[in-house]
Protein backbone atom coordinates (compact mmCIF):
# COMPACT_ATOMS: atom_id res chain seq x y z
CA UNK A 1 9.52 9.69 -10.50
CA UNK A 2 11.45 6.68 -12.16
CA UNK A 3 9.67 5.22 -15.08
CA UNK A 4 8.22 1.82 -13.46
CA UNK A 5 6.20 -1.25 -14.49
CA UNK A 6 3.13 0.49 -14.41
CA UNK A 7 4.06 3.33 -16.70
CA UNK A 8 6.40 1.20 -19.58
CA UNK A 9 4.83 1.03 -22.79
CA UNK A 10 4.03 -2.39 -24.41
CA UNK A 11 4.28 -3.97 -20.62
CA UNK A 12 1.79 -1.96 -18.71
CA UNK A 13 -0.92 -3.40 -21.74
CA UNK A 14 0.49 -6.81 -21.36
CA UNK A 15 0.52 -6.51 -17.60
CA UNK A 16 -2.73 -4.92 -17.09
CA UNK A 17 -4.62 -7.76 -19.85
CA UNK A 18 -2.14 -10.52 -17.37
CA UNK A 19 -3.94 -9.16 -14.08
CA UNK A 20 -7.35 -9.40 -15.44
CA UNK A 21 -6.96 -12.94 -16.49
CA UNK A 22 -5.81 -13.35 -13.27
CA UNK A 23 -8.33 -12.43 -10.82
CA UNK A 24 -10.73 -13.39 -13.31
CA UNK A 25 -9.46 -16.78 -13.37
CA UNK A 26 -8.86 -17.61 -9.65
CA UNK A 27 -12.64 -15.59 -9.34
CA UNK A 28 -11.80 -12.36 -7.91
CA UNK A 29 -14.09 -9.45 -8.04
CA UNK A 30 -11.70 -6.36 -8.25
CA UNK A 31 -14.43 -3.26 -6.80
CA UNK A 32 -13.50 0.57 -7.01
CA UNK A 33 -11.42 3.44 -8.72
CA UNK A 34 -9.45 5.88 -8.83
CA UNK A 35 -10.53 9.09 -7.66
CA UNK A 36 -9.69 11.94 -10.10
CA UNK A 37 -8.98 14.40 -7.16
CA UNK A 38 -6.11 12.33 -5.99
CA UNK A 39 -2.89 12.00 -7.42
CA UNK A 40 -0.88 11.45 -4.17
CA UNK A 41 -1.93 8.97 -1.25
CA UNK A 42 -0.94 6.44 0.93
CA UNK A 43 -2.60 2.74 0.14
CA UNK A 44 -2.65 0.50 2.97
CA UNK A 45 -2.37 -3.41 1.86
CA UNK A 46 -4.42 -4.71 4.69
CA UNK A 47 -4.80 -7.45 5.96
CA UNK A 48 -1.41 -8.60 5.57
CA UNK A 49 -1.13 -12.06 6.24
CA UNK A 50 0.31 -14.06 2.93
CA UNK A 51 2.95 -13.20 0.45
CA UNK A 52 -0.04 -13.83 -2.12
CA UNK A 53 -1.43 -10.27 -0.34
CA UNK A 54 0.96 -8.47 -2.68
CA UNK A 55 0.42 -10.45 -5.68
CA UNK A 56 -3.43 -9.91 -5.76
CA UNK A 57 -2.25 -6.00 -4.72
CA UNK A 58 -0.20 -5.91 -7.65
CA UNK A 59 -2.85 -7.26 -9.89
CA UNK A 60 -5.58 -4.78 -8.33
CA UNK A 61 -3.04 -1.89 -9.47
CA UNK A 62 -2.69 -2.99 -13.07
CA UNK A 63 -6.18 -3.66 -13.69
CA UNK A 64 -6.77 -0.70 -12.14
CA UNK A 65 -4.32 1.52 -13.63
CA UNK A 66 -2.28 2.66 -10.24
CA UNK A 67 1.29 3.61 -10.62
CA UNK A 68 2.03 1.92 -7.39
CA UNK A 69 5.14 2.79 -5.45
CA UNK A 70 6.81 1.25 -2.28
CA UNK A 71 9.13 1.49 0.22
CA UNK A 72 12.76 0.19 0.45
CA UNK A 73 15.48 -0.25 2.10
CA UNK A 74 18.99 1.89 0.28
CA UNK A 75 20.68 -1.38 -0.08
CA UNK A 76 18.41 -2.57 -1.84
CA UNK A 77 18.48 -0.23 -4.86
CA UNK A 78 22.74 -0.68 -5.91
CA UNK A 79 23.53 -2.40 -9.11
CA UNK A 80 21.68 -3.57 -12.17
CA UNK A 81 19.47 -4.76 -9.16
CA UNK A 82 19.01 -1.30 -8.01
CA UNK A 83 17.73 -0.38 -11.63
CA UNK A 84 14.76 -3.12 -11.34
CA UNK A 85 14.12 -2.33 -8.26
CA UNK A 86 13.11 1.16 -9.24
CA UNK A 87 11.37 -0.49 -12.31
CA UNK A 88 8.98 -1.99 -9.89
CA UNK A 89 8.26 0.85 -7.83
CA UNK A 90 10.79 0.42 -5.24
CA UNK A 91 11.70 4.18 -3.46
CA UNK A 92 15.04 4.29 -1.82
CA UNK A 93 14.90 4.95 2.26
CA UNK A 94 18.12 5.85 4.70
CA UNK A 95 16.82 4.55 7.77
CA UNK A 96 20.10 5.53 9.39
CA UNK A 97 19.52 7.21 12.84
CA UNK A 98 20.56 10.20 11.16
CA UNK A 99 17.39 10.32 8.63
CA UNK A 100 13.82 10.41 9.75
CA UNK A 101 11.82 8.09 7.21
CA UNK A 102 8.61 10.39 7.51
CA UNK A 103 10.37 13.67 6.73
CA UNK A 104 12.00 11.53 3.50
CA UNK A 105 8.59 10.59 2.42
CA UNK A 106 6.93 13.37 2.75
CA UNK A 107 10.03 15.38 0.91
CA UNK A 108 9.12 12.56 -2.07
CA UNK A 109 5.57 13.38 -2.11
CA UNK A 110 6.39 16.95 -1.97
CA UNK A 111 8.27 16.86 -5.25
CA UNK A 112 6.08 14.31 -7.28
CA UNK A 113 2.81 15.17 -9.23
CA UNK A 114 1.45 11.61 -8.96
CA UNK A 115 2.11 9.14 -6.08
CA UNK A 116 0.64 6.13 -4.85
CA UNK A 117 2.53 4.75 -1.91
CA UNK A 118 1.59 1.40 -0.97
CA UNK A 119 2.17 0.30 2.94
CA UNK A 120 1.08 -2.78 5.09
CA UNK A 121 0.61 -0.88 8.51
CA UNK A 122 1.25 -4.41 10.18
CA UNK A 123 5.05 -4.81 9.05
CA UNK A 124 4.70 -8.67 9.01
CA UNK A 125 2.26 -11.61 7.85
CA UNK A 126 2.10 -12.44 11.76
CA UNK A 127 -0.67 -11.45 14.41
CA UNK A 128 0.84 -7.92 15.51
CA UNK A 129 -0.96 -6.24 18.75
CA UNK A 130 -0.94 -2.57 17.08
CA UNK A 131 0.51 -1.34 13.27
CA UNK A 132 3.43 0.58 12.58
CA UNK A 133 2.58 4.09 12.44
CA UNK A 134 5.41 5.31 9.98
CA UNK A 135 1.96 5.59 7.36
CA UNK A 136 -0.02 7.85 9.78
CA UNK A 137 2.43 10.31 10.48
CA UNK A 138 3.64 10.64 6.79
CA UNK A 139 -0.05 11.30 5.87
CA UNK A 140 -0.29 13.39 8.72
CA UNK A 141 2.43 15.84 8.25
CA UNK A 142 2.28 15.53 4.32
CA UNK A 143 -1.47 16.31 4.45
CA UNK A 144 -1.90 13.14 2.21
CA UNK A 145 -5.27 11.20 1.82
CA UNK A 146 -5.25 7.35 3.05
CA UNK A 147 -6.71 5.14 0.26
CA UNK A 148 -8.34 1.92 1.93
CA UNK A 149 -7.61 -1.01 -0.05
CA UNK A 150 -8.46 -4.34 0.86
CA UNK A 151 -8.76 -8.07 0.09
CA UNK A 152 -11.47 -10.64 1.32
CA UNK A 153 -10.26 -13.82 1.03
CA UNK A 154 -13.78 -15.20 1.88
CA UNK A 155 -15.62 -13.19 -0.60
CA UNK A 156 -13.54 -13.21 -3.24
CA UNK A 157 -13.50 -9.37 -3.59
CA UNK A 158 -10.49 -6.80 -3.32
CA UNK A 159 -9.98 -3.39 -4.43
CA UNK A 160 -10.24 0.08 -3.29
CA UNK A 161 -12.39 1.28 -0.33
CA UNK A 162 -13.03 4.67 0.74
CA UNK A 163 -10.36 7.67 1.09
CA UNK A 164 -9.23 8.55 5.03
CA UNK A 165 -8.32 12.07 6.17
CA UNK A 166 -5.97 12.27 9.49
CA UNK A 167 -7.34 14.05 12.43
CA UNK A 168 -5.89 15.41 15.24
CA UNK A 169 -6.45 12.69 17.55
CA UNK A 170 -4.23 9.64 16.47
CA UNK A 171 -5.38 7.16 18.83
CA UNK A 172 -9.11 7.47 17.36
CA UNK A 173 -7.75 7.28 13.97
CA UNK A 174 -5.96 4.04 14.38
CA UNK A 175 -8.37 2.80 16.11
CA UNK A 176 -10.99 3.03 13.53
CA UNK A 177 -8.72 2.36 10.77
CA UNK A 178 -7.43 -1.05 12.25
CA UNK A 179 -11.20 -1.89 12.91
CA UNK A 180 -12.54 -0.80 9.92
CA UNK A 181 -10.47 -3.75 8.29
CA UNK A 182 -11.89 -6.99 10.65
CA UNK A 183 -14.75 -6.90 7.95
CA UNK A 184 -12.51 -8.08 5.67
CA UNK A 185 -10.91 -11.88 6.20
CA UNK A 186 -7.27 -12.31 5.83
CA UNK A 187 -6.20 -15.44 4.04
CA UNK A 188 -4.97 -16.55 7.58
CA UNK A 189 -7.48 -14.92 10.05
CA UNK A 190 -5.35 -16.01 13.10
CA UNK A 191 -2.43 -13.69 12.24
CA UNK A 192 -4.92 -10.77 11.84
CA UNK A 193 -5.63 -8.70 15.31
CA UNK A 194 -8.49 -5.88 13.97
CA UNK A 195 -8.54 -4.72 17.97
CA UNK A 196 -5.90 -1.63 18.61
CA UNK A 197 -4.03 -2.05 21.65
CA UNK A 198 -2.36 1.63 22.06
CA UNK A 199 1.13 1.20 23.91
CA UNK A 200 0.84 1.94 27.45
């Protein structure tokens, strides 16, 4: 994998020290690590409701020593641009109808020793009836644990929660998974549905 923010000498010190004062400062308690036995998952940002979601997600992975990694759209990664992009943990994705995103991802998990993919199920700050499900079936078919992250905008607390293992029946997953997360409260609890609503 590319070298990113998270691995560059110098930085990831500065950065990591940066993220502490942060949280500490604006009294966040960061809760959890990293288990040992798992060098590749999928980490869902949830709730997703404010662009400060990824900043206190960001944070959480310095302080915590992730080497987070996202996904992006291929236009996004040409030029100089492309080059800090990759820096901070942006992965390249043809979504071209002629290129299934899953197979991609799990093709990039399949060649790298250590990956942490970071994915809001939801796909936007607003109230959504169901997630995406681009993260189940990548963890599904790449056999890849699902790391639980969350924030709690009430009580102050974010983090990592416990690891998730696919099934074989999807619609009980999601529906615990989106559940699971109503115990936490989103910075703006009205855009936040924790109730699946499976399509008919």
């Amino acid at each position: 994998m590319t070298m990113t923010l998270f691995r560059t000498p110098v930085i990831r010190t500065l950065f990591r020290w940066f993220s502490i004062t942060y949280l500490w400062v604006f009294g966040w308690e960061c809760v959890g690590e990293r288990s040992t036995g798992d060098n590749k998952c999928i980490v869902l940002g949830v709730p997703h409701t404010s662009n400060w979601d990824f900043v206190i997600i960001v944070a959480i992975a310095s302080k915590l020593n992730l080497n987070i990694y996202w996904m992006g759209k291929q236009q996004l990664f040409r030029g100089p641009i492309g080059w800090v992009a990759k820096w901070l943990g942006g992965i390249p994705i043809d979504r071209s109808k002629t290129n299934n995103v899953v197979d991609q991802m799990v093709d990039v998990f399949n060649e790298a020793k250590d990956l942490w993919l970071l994915i809001a199920p939801e796909g936007t700050r607003k109230r959504v009836p169901r997630w995406k499900t681009g993260f189940y079936h990548i963890a599904k078919e790449g056999q890849i644990p699902i790391v639980l992250s969350f924030i709690d905008y009430v009580e102050k607390r974010c983090g990592l929660g416990e690891t998730f293992r696919t099934t074989d029946d999807m619609k009980a997953d999601l529906t615990f998974l989106q559940a699971h997360y109503g115990q936490y409260a989103a910075k703006h609890p009205e855009d936040y549905d924790p109730v699946y609503k499976p399509k008919d």
